[in-house]
C-alpha atoms as a PDB file:
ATOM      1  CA  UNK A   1    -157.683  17.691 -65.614  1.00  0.00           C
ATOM      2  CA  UNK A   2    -155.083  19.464 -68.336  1.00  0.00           C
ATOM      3  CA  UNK A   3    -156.985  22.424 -69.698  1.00  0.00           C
ATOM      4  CA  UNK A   4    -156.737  22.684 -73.340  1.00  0.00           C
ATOM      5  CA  UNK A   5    -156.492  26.169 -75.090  1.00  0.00           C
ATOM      6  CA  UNK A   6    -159.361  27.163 -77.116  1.00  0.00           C
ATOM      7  CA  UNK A   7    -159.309  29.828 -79.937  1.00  0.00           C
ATOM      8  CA  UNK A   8    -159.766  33.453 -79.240  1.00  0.00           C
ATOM      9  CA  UNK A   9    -159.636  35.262 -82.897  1.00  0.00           C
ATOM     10  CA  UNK A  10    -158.745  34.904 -86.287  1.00  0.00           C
ATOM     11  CA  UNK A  11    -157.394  37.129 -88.978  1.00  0.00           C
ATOM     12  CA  UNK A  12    -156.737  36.440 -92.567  1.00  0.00           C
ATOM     13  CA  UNK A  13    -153.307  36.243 -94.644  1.00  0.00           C
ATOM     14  CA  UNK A  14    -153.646  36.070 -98.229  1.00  0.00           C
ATOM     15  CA  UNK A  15    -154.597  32.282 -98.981  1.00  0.00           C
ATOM     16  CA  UNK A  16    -154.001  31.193 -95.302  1.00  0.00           C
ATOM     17  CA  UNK A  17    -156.189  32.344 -91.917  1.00  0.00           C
ATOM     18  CA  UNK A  18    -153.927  32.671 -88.749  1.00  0.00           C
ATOM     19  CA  UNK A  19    -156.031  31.329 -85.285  1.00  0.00           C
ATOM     20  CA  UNK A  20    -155.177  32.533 -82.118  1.00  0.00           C
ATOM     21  CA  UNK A  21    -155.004  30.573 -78.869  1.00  0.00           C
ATOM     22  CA  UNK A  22    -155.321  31.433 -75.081  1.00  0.00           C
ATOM     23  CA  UNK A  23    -152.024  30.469 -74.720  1.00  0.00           C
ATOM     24  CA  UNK A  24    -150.130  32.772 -77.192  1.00  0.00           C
ATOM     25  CA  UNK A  25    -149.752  30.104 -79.724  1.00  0.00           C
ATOM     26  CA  UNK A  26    -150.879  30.128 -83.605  1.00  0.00           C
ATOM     27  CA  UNK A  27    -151.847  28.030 -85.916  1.00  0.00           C
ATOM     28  CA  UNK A  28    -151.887  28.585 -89.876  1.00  0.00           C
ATOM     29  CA  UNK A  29    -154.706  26.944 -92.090  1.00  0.00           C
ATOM     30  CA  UNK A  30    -156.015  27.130 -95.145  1.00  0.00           C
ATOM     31  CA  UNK A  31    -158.496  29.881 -96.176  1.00  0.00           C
ATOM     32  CA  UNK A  32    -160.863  27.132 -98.025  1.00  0.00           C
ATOM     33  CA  UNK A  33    -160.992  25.312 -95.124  1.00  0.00           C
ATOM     34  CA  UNK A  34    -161.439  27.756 -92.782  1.00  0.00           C
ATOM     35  CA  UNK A  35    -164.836  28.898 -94.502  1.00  0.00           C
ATOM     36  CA  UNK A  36    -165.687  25.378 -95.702  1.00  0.00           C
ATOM     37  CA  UNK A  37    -165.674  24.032 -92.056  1.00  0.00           C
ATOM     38  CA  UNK A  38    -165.993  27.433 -89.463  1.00  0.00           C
ATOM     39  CA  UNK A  39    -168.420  25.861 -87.065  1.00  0.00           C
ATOM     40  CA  UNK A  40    -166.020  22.310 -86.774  1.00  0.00           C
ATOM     41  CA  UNK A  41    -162.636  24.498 -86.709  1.00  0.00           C
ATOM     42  CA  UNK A  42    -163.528  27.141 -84.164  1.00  0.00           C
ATOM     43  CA  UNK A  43    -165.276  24.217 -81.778  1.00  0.00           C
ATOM     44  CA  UNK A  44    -161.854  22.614 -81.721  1.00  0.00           C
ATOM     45  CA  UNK A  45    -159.200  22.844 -79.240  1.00  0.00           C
ATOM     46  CA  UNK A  46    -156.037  23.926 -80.344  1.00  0.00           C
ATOM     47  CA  UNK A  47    -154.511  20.250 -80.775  1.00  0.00           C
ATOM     48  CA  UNK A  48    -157.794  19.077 -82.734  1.00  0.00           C
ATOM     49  CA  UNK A  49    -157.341  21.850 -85.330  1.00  0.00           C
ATOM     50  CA  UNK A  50    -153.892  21.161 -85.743  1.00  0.00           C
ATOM     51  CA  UNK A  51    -154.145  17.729 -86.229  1.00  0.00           C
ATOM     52  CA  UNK A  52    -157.511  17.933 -88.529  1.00  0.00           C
ATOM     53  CA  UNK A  53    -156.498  21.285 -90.372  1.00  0.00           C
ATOM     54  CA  UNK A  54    -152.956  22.531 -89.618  1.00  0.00           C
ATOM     55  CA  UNK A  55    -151.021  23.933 -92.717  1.00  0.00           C
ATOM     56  CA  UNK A  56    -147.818  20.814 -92.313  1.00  0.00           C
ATOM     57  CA  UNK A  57    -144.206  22.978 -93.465  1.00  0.00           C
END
């Protein structure tokens, strides 16, 4: 079974919050959702949050 990275920290920049993965990779979201939904977003796997909360360029 494919083991999924999970998020290790977190830091804020300006409006956005930057999560970090086990793997080395980041993902950008919004600050408001970050606080609105903390428990959901740091539960998720790296592909959940992306897909449920990413910042899309």
């Amino acid at each position: 079974m494919k083991h999924e990275p999970w998020l290790e920290k977190w830091s804020y920049e300006d409006d956005k919050v930057i999560l970090e993965y086990e793997d080395g990779a980041t993902l950008r979201v919004t600050r408001v959702d970050f606080i609105r939904a903390f428990g959901v977003i740091i539960g998720l796997t790296k592909a959940e949050a992306e897909k449920e909360y990413g910042i899309k360029n």
